[in-house]
PDB file of N, CA and C in Angstrom:
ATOM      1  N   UNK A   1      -8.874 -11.931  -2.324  1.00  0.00           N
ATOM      2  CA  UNK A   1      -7.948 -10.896  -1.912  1.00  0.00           C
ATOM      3  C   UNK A   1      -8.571  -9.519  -2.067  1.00  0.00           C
ATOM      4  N   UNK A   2      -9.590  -9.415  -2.984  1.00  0.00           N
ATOM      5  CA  UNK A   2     -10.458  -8.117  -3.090  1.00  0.00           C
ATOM      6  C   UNK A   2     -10.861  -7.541  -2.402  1.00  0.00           C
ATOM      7  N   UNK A   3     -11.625  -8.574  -1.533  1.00  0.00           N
ATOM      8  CA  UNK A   3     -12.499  -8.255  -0.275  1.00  0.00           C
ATOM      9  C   UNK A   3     -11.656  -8.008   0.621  1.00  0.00           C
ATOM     10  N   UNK A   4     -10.043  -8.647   1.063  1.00  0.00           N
ATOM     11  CA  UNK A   4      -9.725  -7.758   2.451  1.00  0.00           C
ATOM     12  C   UNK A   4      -9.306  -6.357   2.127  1.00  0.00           C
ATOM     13  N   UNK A   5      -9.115  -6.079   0.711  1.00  0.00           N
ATOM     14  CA  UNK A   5      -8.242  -5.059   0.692  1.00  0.00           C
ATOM     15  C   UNK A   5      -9.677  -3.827   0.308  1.00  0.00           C
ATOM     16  N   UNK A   6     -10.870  -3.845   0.256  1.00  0.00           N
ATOM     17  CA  UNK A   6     -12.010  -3.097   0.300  1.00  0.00           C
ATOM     18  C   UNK A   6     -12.461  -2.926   1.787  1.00  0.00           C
ATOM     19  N   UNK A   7     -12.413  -3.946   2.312  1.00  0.00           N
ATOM     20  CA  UNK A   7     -12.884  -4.292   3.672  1.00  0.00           C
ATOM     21  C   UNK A   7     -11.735  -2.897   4.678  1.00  0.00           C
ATOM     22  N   UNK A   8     -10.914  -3.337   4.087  1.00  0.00           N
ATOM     23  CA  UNK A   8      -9.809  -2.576   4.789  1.00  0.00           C
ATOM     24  C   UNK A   8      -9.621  -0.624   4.753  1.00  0.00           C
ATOM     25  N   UNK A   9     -10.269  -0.650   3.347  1.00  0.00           N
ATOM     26  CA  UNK A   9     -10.542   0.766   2.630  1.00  0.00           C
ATOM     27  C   UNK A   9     -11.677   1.262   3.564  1.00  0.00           C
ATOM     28  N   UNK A  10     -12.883   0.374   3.634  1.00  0.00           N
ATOM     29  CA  UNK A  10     -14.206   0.423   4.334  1.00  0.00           C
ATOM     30  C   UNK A  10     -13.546   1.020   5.567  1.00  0.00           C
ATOM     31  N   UNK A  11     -12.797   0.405   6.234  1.00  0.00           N
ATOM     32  CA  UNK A  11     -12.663   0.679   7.711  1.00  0.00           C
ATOM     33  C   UNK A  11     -11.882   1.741   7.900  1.00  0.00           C
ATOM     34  N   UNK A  12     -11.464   2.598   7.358  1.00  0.00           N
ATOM     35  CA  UNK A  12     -10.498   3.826   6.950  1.00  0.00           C
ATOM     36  C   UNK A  12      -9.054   2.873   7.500  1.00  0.00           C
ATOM     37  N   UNK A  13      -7.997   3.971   6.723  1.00  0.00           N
ATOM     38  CA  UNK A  13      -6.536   4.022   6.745  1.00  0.00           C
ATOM     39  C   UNK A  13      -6.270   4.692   8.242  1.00  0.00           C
ATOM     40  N   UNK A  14      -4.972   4.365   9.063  1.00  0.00           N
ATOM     41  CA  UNK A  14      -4.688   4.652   9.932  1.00  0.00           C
ATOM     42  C   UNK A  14      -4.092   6.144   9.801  1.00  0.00           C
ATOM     43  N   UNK A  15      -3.831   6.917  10.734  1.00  0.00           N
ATOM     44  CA  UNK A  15      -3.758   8.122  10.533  1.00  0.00           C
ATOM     45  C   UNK A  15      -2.349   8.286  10.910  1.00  0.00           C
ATOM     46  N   UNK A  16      -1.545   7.598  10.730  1.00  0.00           N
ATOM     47  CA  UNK A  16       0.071   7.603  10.803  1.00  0.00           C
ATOM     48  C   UNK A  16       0.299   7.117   9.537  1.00  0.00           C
ATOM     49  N   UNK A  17       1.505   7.284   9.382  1.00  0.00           N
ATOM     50  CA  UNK A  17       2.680   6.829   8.127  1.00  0.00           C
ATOM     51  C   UNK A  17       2.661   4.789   8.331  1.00  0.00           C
ATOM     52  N   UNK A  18       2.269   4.315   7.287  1.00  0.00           N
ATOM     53  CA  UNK A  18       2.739   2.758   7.362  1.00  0.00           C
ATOM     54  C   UNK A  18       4.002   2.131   6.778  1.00  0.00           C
ATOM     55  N   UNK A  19       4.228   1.758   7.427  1.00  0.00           N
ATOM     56  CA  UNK A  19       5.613   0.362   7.367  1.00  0.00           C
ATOM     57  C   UNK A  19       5.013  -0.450   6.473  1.00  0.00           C
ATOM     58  N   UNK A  20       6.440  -1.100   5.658  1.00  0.00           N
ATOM     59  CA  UNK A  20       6.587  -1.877   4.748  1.00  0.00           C
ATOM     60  C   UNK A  20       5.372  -3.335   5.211  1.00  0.00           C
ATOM     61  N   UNK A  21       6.113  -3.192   6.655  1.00  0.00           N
ATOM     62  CA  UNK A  21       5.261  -4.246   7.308  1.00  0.00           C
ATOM     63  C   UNK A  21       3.601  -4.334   7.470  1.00  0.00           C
ATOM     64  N   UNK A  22       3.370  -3.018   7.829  1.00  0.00           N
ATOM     65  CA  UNK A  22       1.603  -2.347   7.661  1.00  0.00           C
ATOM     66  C   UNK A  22       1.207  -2.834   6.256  1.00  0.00           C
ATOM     67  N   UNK A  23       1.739  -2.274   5.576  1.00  0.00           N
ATOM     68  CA  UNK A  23       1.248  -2.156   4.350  1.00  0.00           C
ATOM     69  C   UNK A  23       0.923  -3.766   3.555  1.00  0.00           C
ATOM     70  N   UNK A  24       2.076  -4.558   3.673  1.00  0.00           N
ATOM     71  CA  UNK A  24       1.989  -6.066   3.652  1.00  0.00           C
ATOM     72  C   UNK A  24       0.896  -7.041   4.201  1.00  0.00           C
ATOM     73  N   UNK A  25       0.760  -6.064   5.429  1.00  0.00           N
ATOM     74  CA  UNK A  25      -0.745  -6.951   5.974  1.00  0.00           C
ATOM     75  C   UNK A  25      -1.916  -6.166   5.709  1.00  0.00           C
ATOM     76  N   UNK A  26      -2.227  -5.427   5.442  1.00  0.00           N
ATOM     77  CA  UNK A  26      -3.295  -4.577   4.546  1.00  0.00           C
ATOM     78  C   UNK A  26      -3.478  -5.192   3.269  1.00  0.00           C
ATOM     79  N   UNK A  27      -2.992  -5.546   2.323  1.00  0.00           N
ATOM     80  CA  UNK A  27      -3.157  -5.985   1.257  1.00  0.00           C
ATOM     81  C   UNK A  27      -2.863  -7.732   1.039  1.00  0.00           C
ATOM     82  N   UNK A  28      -2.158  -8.176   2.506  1.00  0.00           N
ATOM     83  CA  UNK A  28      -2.143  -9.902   2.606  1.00  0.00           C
ATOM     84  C   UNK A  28      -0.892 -10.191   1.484  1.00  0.00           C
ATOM     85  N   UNK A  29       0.043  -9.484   1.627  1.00  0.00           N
ATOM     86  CA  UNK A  29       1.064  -9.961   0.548  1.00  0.00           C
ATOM     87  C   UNK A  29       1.890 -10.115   1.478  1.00  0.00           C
ATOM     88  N   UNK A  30       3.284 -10.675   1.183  1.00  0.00           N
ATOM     89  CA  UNK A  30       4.438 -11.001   1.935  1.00  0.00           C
ATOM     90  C   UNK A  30       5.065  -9.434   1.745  1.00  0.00           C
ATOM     91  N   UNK A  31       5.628  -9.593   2.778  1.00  0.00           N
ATOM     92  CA  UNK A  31       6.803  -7.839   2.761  1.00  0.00           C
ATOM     93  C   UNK A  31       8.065  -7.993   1.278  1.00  0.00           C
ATOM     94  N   UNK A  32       8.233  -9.079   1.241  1.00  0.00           N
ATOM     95  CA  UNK A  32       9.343  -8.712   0.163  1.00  0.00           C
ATOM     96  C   UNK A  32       8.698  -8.513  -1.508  1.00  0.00           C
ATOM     97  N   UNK A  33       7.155  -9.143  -1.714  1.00  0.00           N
ATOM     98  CA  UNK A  33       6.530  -8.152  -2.768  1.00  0.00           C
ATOM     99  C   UNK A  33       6.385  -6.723  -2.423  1.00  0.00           C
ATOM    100  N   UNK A  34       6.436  -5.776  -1.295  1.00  0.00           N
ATOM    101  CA  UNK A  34       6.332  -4.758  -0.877  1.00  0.00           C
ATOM    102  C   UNK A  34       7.340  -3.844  -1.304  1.00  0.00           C
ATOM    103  N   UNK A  35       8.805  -4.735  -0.859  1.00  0.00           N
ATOM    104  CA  UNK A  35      10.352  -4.365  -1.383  1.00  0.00           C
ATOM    105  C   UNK A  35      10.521  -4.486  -2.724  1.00  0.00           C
ATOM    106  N   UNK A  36       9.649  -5.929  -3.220  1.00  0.00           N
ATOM    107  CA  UNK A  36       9.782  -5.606  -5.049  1.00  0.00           C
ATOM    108  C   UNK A  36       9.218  -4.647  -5.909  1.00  0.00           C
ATOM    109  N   UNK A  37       7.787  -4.178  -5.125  1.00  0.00           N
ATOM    110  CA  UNK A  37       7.304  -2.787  -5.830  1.00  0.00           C
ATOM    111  C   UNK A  37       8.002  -1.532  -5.856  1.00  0.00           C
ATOM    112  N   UNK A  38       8.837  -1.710  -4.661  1.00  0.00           N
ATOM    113  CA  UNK A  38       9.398  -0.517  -4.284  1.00  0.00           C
ATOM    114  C   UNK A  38      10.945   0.119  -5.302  1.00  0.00           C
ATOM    115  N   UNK A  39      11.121  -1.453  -5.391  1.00  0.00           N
ATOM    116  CA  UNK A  39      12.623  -1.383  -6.644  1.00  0.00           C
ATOM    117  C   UNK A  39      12.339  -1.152  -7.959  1.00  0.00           C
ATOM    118  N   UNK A  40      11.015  -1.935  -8.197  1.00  0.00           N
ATOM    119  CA  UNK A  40      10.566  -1.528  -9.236  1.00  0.00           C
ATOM    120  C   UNK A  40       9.731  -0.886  -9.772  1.00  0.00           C
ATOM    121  N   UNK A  41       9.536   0.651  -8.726  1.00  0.00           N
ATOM    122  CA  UNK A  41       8.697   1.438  -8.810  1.00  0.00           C
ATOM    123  C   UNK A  41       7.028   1.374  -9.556  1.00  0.00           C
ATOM    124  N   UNK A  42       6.690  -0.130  -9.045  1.00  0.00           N
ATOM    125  CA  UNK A  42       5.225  -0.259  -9.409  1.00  0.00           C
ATOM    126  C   UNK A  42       4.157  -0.360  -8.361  1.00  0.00           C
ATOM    127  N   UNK A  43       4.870   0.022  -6.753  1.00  0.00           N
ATOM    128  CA  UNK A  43       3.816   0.147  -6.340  1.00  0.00           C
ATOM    129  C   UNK A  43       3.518   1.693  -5.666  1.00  0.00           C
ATOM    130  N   UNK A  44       2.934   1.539  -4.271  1.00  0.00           N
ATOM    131  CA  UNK A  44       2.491   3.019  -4.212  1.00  0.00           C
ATOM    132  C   UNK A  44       4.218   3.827  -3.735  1.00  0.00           C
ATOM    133  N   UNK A  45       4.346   5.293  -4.148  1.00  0.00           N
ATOM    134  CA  UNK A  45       5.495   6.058  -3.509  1.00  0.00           C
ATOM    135  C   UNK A  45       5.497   5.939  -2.066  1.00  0.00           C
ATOM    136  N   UNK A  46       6.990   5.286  -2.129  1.00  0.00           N
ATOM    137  CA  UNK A  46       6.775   5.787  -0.279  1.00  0.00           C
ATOM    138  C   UNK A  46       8.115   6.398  -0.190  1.00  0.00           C
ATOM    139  N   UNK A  47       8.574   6.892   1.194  1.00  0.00           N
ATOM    140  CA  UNK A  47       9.590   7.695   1.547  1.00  0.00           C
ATOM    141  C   UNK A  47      10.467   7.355   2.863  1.00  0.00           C
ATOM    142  N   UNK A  48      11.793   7.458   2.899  1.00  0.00           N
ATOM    143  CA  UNK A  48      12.574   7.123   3.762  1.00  0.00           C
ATOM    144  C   UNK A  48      12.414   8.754   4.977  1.00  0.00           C
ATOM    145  N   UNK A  49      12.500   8.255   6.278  1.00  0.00           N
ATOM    146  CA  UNK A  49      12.981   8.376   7.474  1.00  0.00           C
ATOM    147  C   UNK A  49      13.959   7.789   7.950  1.00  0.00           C
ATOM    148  N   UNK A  50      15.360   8.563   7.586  1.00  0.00           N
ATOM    149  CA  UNK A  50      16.381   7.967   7.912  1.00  0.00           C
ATOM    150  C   UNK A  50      16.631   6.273   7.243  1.00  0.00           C
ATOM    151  N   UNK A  51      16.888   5.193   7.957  1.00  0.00           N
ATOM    152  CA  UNK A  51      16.627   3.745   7.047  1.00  0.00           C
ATOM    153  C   UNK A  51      15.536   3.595   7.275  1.00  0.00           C
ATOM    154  N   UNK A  52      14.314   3.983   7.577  1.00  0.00           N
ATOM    155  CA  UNK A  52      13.287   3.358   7.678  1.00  0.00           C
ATOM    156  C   UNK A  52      11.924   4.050   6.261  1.00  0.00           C
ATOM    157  N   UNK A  53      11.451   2.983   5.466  1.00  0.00           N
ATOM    158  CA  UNK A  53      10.651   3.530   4.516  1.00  0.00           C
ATOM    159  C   UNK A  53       9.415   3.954   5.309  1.00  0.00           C
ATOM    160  N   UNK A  54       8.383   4.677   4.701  1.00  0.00           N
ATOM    161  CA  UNK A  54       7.322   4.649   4.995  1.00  0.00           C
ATOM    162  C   UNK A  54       6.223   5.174   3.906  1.00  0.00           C
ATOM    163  N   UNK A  55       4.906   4.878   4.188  1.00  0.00           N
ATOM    164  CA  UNK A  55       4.277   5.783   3.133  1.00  0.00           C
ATOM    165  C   UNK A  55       2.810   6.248   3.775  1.00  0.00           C
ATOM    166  N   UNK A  56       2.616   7.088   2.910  1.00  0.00           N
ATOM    167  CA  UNK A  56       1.344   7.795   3.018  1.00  0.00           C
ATOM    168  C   UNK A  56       0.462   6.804   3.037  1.00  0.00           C
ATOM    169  N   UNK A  57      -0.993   6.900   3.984  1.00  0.00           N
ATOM    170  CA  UNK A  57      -2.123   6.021   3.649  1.00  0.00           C
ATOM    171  C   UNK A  57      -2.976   6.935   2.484  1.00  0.00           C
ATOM    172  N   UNK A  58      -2.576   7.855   2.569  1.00  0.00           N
ATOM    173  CA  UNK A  58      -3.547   9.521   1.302  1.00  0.00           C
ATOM    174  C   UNK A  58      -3.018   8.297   0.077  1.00  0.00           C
ATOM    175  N   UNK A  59      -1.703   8.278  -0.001  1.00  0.00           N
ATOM    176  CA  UNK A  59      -0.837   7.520  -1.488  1.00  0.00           C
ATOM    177  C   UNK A  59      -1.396   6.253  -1.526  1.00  0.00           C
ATOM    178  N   UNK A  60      -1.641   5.497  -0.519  1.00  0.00           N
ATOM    179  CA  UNK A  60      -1.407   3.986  -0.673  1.00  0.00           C
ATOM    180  C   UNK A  60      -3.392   3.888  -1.118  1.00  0.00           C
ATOM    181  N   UNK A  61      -3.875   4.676  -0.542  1.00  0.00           N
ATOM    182  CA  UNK A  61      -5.388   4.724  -0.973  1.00  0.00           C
ATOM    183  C   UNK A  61      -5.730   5.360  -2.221  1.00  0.00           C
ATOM    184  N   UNK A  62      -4.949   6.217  -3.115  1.00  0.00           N
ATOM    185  CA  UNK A  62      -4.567   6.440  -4.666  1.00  0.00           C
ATOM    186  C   UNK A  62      -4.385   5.564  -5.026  1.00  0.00           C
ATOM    187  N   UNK A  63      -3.489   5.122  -4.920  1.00  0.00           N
ATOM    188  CA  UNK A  63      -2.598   3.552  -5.656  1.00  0.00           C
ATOM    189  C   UNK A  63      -3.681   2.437  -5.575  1.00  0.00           C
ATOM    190  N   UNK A  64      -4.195   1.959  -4.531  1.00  0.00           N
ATOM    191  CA  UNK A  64      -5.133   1.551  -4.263  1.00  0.00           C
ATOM    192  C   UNK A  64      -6.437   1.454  -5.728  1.00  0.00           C
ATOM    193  N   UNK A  65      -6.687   2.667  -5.753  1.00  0.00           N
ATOM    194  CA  UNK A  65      -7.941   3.569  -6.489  1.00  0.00           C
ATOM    195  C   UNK A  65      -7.984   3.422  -8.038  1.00  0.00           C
ATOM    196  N   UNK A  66      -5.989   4.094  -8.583  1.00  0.00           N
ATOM    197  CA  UNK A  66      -5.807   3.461  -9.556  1.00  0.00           C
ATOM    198  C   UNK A  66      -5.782   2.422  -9.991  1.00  0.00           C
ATOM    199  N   UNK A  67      -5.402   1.256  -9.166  1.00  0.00           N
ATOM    200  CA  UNK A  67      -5.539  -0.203  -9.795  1.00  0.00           C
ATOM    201  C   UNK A  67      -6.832  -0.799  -9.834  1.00  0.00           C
ATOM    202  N   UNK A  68      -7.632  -0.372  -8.804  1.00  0.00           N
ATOM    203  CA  UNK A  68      -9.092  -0.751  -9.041  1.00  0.00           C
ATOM    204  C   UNK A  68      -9.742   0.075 -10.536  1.00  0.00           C
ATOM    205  N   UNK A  69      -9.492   0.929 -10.709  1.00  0.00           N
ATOM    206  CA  UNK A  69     -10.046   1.562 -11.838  1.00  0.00           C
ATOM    207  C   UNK A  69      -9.512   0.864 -13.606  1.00  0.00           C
ATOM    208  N   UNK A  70      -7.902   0.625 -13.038  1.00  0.00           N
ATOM    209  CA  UNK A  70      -7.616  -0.041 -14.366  1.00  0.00           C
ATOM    210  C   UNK A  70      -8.168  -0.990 -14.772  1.00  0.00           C
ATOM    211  N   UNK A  71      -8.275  -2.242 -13.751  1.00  0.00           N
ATOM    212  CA  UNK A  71      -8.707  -3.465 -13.690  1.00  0.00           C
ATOM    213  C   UNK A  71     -10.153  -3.422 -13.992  1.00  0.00           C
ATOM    214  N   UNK A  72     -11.064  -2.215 -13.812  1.00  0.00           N
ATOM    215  CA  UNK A  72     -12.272  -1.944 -14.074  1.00  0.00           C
ATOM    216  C   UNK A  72     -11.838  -1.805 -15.774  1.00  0.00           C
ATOM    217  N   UNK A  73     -11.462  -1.165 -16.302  1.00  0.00           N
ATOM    218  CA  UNK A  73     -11.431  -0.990 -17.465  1.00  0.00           C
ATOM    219  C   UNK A  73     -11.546  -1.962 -18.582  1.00  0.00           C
TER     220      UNK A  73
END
């Protein structure tokens, strides 16, 4: 799972806002771990548009950064 989610870093972030759904296939998880980070504020911040969430790829490539660094630790 390392490798798609470096592979994916490698190839830069899209230059729009990603969906719950984006973001799920970027990292190969199901969308409703996406919804569980989100309730339980452990994964990256994201932000509503009206009902629709979204988040930064700037944030999701932090979040990203931090967990690689912890896990380095």
């Amino acid at each position: 799972m390392a490798t798609a989610i470096t592979q994916t870093l490698r190839a830069g972030l899209p230059d729009r806002y990603l969906s719950p759904e984006d973001l799920a296939a970027m990292l190969a998880v199901p969308v409703e771990t996406v919804y569980h980070w989100r309730k339980r504020r452990t994964g990256p911040t994201g932000f509503r548009v009206g009902r629709h969430v979204r988040y930064d790829p700037t944030v999701v490539r932090e979040w990203i950064n931090s967990l690689a660094e912890r896990n380095a630790a």
